[in-house]
C-alpha atoms as a PDB file:
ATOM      1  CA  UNK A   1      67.683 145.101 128.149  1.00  0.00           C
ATOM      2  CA  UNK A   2      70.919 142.852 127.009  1.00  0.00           C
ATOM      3  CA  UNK A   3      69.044 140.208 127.741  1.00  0.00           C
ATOM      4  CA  UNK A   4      66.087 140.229 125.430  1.00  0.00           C
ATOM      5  CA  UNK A   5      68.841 140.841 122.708  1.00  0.00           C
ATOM      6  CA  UNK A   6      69.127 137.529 120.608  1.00  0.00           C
ATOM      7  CA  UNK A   7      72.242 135.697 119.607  1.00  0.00           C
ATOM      8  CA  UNK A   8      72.740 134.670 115.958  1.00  0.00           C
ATOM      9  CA  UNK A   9      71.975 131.395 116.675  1.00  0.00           C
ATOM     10  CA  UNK A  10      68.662 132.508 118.363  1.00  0.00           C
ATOM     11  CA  UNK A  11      67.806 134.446 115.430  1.00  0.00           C
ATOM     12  CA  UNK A  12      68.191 131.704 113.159  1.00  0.00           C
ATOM     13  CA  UNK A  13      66.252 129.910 115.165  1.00  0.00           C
ATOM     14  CA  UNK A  14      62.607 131.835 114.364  1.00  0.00           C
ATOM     15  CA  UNK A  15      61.540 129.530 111.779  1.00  0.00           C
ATOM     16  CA  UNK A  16      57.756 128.792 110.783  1.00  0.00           C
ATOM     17  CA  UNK A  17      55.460 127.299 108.768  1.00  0.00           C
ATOM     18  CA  UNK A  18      56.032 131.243 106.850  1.00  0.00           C
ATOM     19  CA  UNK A  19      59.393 131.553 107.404  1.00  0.00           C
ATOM     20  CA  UNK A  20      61.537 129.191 106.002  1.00  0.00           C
ATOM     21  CA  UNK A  21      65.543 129.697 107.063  1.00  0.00           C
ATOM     22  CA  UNK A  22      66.967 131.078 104.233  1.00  0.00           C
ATOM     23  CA  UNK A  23      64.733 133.771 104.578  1.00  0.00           C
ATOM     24  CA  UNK A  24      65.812 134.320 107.931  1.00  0.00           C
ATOM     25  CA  UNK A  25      69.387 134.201 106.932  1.00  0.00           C
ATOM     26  CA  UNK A  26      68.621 136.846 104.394  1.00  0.00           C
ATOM     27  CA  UNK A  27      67.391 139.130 106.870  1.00  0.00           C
ATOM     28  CA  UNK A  28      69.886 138.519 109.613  1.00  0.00           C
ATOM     29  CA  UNK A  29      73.065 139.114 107.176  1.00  0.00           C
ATOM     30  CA  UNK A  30      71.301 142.602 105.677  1.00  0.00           C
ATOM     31  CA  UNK A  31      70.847 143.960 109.397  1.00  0.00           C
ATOM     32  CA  UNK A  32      73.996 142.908 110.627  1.00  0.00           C
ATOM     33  CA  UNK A  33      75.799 143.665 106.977  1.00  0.00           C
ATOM     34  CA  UNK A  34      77.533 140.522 107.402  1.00  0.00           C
ATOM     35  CA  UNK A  35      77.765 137.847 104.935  1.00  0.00           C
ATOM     36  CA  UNK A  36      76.706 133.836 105.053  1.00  0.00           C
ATOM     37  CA  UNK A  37      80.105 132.931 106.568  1.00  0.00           C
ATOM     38  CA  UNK A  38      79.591 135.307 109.621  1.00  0.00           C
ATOM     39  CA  UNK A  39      76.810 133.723 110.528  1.00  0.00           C
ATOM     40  CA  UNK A  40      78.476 129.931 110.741  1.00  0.00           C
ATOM     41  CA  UNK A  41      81.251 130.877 112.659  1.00  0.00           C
ATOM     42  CA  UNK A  42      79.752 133.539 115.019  1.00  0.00           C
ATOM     43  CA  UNK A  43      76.730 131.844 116.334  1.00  0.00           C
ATOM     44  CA  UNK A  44      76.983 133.064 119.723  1.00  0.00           C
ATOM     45  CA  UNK A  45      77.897 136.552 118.609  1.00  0.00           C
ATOM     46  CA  UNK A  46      74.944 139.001 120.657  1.00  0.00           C
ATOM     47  CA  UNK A  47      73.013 141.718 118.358  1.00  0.00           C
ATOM     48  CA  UNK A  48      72.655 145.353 119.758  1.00  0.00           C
ATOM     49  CA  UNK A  49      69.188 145.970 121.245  1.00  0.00           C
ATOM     50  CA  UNK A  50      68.629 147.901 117.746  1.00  0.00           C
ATOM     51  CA  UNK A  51      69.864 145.603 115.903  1.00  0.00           C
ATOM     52  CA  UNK A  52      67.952 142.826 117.517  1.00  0.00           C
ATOM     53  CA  UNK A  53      64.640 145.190 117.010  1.00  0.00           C
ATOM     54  CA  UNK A  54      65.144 145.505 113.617  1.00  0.00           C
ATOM     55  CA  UNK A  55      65.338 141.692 113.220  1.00  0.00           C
ATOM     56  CA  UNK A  56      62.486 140.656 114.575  1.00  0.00           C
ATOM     57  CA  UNK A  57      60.333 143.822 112.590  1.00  0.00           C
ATOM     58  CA  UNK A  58      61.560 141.896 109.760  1.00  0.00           C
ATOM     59  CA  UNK A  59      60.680 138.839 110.885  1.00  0.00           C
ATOM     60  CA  UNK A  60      56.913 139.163 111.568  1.00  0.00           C
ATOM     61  CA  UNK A  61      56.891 141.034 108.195  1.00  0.00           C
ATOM     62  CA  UNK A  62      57.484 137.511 106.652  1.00  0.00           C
ATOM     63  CA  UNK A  63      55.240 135.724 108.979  1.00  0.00           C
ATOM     64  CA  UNK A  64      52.635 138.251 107.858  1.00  0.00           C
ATOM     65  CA  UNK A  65      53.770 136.863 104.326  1.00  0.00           C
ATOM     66  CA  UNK A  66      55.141 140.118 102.642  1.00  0.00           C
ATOM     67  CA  UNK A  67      57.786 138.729 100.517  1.00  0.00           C
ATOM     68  CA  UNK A  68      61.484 138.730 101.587  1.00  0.00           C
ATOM     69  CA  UNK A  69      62.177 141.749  99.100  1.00  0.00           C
ATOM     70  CA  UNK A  70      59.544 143.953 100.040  1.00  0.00           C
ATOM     71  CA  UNK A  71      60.974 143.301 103.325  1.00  0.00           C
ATOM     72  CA  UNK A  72      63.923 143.805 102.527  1.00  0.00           C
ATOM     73  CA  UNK A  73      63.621 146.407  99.805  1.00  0.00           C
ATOM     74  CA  UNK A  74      65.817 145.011  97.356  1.00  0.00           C
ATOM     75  CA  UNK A  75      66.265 142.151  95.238  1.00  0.00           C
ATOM     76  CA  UNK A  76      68.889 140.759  92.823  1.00  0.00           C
ATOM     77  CA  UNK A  77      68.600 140.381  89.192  1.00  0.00           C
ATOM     78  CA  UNK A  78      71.103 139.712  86.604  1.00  0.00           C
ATOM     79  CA  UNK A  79      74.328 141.263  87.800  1.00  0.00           C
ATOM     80  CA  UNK A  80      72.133 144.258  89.858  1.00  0.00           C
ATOM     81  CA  UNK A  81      70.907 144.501  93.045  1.00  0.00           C
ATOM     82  CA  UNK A  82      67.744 146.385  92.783  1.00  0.00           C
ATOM     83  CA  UNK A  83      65.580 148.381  95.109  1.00  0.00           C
ATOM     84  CA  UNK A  84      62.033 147.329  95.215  1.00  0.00           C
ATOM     85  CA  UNK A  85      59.042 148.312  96.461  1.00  0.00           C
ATOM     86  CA  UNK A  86      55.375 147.846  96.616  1.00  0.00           C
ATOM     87  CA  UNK A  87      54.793 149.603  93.550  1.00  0.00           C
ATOM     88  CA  UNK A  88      56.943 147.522  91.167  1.00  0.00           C
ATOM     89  CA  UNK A  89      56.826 143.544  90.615  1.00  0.00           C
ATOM     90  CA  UNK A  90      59.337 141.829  92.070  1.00  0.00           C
ATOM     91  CA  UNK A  91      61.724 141.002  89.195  1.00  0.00           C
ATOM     92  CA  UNK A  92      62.218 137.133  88.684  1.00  0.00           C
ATOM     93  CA  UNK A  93      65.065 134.964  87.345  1.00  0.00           C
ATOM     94  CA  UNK A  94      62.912 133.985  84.585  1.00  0.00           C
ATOM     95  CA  UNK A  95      62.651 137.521  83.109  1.00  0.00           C
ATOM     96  CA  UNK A  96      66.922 137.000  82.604  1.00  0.00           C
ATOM     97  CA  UNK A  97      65.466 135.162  79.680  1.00  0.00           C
ATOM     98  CA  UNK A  98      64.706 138.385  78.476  1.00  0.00           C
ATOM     99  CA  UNK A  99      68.511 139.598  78.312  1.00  0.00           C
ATOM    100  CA  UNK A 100      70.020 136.514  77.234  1.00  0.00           C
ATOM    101  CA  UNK A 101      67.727 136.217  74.523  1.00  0.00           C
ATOM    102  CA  UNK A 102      68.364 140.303  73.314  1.00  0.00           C
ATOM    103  CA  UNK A 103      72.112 139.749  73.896  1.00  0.00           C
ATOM    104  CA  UNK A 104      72.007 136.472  71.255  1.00  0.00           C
ATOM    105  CA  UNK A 105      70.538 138.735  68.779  1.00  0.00           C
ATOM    106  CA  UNK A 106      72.615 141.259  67.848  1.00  0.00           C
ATOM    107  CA  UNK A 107      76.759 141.463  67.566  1.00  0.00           C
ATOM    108  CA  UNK A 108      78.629 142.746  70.740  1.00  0.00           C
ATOM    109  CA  UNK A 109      79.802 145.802  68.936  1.00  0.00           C
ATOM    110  CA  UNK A 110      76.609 146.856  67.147  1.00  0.00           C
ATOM    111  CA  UNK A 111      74.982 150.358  68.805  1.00  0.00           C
ATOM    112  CA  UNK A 112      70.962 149.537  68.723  1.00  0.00           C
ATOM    113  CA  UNK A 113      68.507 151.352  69.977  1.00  0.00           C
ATOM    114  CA  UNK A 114      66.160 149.701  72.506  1.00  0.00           C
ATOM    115  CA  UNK A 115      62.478 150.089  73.696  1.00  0.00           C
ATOM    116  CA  UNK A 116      61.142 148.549  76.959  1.00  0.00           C
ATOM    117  CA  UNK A 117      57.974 148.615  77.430  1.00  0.00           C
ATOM    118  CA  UNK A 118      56.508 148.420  81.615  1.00  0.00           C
ATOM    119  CA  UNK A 119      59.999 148.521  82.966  1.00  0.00           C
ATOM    120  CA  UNK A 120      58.856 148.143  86.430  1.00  0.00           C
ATOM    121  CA  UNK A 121      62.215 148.490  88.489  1.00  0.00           C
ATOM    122  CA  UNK A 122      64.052 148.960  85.413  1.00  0.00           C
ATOM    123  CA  UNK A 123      65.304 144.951  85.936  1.00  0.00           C
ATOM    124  CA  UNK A 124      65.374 144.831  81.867  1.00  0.00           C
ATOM    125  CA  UNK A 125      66.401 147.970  80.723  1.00  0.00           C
ATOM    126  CA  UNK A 126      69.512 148.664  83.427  1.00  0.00           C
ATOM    127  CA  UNK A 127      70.511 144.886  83.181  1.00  0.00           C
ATOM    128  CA  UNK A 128      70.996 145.738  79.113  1.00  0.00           C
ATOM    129  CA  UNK A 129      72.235 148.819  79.989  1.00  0.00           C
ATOM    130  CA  UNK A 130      74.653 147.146  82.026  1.00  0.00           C
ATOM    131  CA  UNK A 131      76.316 144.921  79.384  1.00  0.00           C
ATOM    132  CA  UNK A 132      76.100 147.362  76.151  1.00  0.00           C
ATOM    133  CA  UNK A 133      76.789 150.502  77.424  1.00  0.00           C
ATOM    134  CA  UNK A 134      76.912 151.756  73.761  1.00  0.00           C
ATOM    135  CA  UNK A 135      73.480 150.721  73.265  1.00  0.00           C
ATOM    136  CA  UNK A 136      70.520 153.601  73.376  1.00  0.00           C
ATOM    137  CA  UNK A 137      67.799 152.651  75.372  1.00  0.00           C
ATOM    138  CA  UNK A 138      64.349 154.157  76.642  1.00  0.00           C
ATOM    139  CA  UNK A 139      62.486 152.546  79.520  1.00  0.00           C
ATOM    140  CA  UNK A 140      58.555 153.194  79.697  1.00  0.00           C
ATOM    141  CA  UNK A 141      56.255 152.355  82.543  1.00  0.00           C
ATOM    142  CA  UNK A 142      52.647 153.171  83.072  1.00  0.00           C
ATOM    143  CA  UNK A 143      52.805 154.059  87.086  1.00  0.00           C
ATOM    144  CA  UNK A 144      55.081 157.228  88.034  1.00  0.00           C
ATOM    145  CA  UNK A 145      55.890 155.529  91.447  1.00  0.00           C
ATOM    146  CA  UNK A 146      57.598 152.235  89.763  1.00  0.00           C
ATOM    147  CA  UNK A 147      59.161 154.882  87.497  1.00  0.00           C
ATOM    148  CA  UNK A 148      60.612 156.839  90.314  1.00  0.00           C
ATOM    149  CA  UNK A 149      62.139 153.213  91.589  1.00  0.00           C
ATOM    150  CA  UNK A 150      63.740 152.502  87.992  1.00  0.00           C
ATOM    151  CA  UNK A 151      65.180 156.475  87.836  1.00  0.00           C
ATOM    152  CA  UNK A 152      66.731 155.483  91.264  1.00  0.00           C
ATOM    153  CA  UNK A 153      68.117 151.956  90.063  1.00  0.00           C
ATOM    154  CA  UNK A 154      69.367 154.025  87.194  1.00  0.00           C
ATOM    155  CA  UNK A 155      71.081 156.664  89.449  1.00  0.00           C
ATOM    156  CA  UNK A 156      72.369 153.906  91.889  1.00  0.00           C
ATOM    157  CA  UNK A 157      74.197 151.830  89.324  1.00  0.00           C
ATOM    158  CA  UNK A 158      75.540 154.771  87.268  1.00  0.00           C
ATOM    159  CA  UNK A 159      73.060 154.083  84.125  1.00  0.00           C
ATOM    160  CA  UNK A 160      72.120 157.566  83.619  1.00  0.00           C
ATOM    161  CA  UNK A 161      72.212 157.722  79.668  1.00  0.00           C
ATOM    162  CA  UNK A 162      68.703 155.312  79.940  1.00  0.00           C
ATOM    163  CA  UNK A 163      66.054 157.173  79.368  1.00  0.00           C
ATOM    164  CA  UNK A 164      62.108 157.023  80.902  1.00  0.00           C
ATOM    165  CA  UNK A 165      58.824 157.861  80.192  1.00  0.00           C
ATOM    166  CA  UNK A 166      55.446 157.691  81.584  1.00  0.00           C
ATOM    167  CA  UNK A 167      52.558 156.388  80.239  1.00  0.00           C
ATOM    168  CA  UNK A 168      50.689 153.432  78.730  1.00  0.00           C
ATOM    169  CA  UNK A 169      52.748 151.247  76.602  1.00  0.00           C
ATOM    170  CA  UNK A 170      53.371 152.624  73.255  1.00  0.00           C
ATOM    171  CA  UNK A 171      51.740 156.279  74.215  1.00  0.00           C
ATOM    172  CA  UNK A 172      54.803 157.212  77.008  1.00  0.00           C
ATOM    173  CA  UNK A 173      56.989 157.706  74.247  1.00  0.00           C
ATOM    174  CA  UNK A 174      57.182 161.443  73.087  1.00  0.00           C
ATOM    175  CA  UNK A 175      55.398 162.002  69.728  1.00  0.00           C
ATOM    176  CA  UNK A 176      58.362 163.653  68.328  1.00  0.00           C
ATOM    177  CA  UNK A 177      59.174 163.189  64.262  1.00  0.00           C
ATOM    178  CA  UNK A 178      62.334 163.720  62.468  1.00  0.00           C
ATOM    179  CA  UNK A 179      62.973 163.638  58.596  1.00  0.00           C
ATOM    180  CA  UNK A 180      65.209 162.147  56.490  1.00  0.00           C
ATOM    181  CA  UNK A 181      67.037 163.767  53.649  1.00  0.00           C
ATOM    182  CA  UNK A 182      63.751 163.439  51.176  1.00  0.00           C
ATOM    183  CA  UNK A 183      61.859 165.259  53.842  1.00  0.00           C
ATOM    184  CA  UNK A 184      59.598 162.810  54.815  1.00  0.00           C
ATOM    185  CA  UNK A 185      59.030 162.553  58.385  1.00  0.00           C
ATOM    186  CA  UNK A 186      59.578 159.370  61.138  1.00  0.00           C
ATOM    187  CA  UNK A 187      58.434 158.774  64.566  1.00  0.00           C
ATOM    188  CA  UNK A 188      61.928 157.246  66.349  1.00  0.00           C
ATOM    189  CA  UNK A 189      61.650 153.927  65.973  1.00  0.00           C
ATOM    190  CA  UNK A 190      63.510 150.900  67.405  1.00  0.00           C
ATOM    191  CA  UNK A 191      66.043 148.119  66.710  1.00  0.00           C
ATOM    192  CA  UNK A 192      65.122 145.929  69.345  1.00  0.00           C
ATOM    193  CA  UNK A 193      61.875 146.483  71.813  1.00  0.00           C
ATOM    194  CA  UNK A 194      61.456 144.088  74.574  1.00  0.00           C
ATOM    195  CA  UNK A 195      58.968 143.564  77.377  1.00  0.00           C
ATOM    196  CA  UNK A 196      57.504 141.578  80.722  1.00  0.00           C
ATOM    197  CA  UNK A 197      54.196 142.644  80.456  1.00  0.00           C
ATOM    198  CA  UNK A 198      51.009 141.882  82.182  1.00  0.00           C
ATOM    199  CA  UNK A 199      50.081 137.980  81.494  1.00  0.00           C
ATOM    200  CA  UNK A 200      48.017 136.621  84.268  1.00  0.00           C
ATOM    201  CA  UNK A 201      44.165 135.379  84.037  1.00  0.00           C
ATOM    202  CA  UNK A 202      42.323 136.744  86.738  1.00  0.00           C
ATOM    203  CA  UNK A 203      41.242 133.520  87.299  1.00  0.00           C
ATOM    204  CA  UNK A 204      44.435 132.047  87.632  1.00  0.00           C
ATOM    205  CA  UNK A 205      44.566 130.214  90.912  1.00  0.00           C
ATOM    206  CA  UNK A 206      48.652 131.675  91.195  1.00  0.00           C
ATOM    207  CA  UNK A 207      47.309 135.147  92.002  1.00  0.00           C
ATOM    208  CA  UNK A 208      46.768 133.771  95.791  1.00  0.00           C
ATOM    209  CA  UNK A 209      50.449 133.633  96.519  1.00  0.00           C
ATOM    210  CA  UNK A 210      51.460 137.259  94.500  1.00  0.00           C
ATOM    211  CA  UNK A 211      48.767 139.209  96.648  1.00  0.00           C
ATOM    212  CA  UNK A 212      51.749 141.723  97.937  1.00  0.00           C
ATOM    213  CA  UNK A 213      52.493 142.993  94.199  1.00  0.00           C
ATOM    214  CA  UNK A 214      50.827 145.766  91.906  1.00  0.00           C
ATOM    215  CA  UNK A 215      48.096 143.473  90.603  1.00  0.00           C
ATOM    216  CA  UNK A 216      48.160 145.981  87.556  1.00  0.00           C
ATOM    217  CA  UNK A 217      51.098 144.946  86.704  1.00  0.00           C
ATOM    218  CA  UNK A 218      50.122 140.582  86.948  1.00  0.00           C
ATOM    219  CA  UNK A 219      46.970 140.528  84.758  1.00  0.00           C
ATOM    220  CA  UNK A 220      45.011 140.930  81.651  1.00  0.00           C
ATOM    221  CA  UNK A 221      42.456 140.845  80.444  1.00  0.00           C
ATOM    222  CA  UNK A 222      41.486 138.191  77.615  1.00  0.00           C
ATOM    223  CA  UNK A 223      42.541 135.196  79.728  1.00  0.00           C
ATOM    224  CA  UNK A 224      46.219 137.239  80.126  1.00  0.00           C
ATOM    225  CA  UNK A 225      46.693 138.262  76.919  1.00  0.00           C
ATOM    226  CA  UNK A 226      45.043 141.833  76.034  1.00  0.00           C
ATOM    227  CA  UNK A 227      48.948 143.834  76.744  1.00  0.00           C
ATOM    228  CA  UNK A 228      50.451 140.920  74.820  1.00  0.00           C
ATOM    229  CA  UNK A 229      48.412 141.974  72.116  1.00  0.00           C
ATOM    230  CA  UNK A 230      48.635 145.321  72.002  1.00  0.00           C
ATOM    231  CA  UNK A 231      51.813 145.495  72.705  1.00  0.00           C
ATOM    232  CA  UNK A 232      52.353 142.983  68.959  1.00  0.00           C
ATOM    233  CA  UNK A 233      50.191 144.494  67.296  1.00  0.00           C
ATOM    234  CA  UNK A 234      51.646 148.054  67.727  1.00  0.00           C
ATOM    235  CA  UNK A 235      55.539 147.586  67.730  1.00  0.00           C
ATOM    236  CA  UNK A 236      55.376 147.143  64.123  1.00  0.00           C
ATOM    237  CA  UNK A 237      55.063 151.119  64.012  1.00  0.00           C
ATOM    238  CA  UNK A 238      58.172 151.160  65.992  1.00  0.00           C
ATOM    239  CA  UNK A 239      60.687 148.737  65.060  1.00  0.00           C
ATOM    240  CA  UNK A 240      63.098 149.621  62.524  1.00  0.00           C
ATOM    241  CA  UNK A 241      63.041 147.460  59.359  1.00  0.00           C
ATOM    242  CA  UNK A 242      64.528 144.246  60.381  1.00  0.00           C
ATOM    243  CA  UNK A 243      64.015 144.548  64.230  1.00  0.00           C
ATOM    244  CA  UNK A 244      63.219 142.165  66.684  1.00  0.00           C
ATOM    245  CA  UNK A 245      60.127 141.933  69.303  1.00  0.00           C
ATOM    246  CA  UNK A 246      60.725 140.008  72.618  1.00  0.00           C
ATOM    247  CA  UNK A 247      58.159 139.123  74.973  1.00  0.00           C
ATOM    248  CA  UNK A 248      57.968 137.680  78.265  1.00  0.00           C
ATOM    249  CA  UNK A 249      54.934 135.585  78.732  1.00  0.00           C
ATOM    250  CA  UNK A 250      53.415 132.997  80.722  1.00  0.00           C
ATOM    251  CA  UNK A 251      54.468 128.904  80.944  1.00  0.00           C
ATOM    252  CA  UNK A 252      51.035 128.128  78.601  1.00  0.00           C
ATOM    253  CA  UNK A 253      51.084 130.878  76.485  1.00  0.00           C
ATOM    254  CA  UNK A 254      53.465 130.189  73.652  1.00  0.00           C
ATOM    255  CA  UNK A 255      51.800 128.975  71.219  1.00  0.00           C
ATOM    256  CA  UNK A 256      49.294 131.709  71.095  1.00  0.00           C
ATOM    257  CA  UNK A 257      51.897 134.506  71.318  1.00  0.00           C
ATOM    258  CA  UNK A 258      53.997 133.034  68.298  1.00  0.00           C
ATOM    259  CA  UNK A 259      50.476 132.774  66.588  1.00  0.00           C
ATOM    260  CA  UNK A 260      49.936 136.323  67.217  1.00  0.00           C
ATOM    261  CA  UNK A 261      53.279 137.380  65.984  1.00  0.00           C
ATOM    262  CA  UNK A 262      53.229 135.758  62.876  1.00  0.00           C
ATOM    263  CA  UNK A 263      49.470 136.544  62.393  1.00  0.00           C
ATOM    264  CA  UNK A 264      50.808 140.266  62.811  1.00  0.00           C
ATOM    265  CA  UNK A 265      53.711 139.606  60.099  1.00  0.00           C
ATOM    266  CA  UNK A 266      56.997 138.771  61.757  1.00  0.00           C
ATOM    267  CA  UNK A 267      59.062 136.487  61.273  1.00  0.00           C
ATOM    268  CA  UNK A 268      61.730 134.282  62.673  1.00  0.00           C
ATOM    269  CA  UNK A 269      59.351 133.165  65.093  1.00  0.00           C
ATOM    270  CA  UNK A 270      60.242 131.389  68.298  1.00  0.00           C
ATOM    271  CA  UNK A 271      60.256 130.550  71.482  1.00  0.00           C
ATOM    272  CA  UNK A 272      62.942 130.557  74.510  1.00  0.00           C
ATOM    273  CA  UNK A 273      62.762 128.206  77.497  1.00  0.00           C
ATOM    274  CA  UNK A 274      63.533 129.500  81.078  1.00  0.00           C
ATOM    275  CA  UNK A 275      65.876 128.050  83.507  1.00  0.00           C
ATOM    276  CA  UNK A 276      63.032 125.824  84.739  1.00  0.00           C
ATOM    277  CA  UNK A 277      62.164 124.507  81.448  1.00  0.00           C
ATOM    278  CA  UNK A 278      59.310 126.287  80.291  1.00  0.00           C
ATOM    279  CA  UNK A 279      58.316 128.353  77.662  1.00  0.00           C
ATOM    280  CA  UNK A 280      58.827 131.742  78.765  1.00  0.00           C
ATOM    281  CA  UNK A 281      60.187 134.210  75.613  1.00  0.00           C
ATOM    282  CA  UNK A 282      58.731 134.663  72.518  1.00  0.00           C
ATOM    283  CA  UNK A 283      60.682 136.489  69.694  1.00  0.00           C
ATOM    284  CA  UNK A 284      59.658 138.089  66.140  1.00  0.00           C
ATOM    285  CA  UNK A 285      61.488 139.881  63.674  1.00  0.00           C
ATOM    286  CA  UNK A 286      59.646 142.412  61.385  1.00  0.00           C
ATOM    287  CA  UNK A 287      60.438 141.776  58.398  1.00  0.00           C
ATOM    288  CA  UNK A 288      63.089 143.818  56.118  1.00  0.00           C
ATOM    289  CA  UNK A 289      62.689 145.364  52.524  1.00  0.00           C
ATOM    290  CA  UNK A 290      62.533 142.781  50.062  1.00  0.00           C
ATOM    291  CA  UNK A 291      65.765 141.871  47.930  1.00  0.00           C
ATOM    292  CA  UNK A 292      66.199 143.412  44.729  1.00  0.00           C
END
């Protein structure tokens, strides 16, 4: 049997016209828990017959073009490695858009409360989480088995105080009131509510290469913008006087996502590019009490 066991430099060797090397790398160092430098200087080194199994598993899983995190079962986002799985998008490094825009708009030491909406893994909520840990925030997501991934990215990075809900958009949250000292009663609302929500066409020619991920969770209706506009139109409810709305939205969509937010009566209106250039986060602020 030692001999069907592959060397490093075997393994690395597997390439296709699906598998590019990286990839391969990716896989090799999570079976053999080593890191990039192992695998330069120990090309030689022999895996176990187990270990050598579980390699190549992996490695028709990406010639059968499941992505390397499904694979894999994690992927890394912001300063958190997250678990993944089949039921949850696979978060992208233009979604960090999303937290370095939030982060710009409020001071490090204010205490917010936060909303976001489809969490998915929880790749937006934990990552804020993460860097205000005075902050209160409450994840939502439509599908109890992405839900159940987020509770465990939660659990894994010691983000306990975020809460979740189930259910669609602005309905998960519980339909609770409280009442200020005249008596009048509030729904909670929001300081900040942020969210990556479904923005595809189902027309869009892109879908071809995402066909491993919840397409529930890639498109919308009204050429990709029916959640964007529900999701405007309905934070207004929510947001505390003077809060801010930020969306996550596709490369072509800007202009009719700041149209819709200042059609629905925010302002301080615009528009964040991602790390590739392109218009990716939309922001609105609902506007405040007017000045005596």
């Amino acid at each position: 049997m030692a001999s069907l066991n592959l060397t490093i430099a075997q393994a690395l060797q597997m390439t296709g016209p699906a598998v590019l090397q990286r990839e391969l790398e990716q896989v090799l160092m999570h079976v053999l828990k080593q890191n990039h430098a192992f695998l330069r200087t120990h090309p030689e080194r022999l895996l176990t017959t187990e270990q050598t199994d579980l390699f190549q598993e992996f490695q028709q899983q990406l010639v059968e073009g499941i992505p390397l995190a499904y694979v894999l079962g994690t992927q890394a986002f912001w300063t958190l490695n997250l678990k993944v799985t089949s039921a949850t998008l696979i978060p992208r490094p233009d979604t960090e858009m999303v937290i370095v825009t939030s982060l710009e708009l409020f001071d490090k030491d204010q205490k917010i409360s936060v909303l976001d909406l489809g969490t998915g893994t929880g790749a937006i909520a934990l990552s804020l989480a993460s860097e205000r840990p005075s902050w209160s925030i409450t994840a939502t997501d439509f599908s109890s088995d992405a839900l159940a991934v987020a509770m465990d990215n939660a659990h894994s990075h010691h983000l306990d105080h975020v809460r979740f809900f189930q259910g669609n958009w602005f309905e998960a949250l519980p339909d609770t009131l409280s009442y200020d000292l005249q008596g009048s009663n509030h729904r909670e609302s929001f300081d900040l509510i942020v969210s990556n929500p479904p923005y595809i066409d189902s027309s869009d020619a892109h879908l071809a290469n995402l066909t491993h991920e919840p397409i529930s969770a890639l498109v919308a209706k009204d050429s990709g913008l029916a959640d964007l506009k529900i999701i405007i139109e309905q934070s207004l409810n929510r947001l505390s006087l003077n809060g801010w709305l930020v969306l996550e939205h596709g490369y072509d969509q800007a202009d009719t996502v700041r149209h819709l937010l200042v059609n629905a009566g925010f302002n301080n209106v615009r528009t964040v590019r991602d790390y590739g250039g392109n218009d990716r986060v939309s922001v609105g602020r609902k506007a405040g009490l007017p000045s005596c």
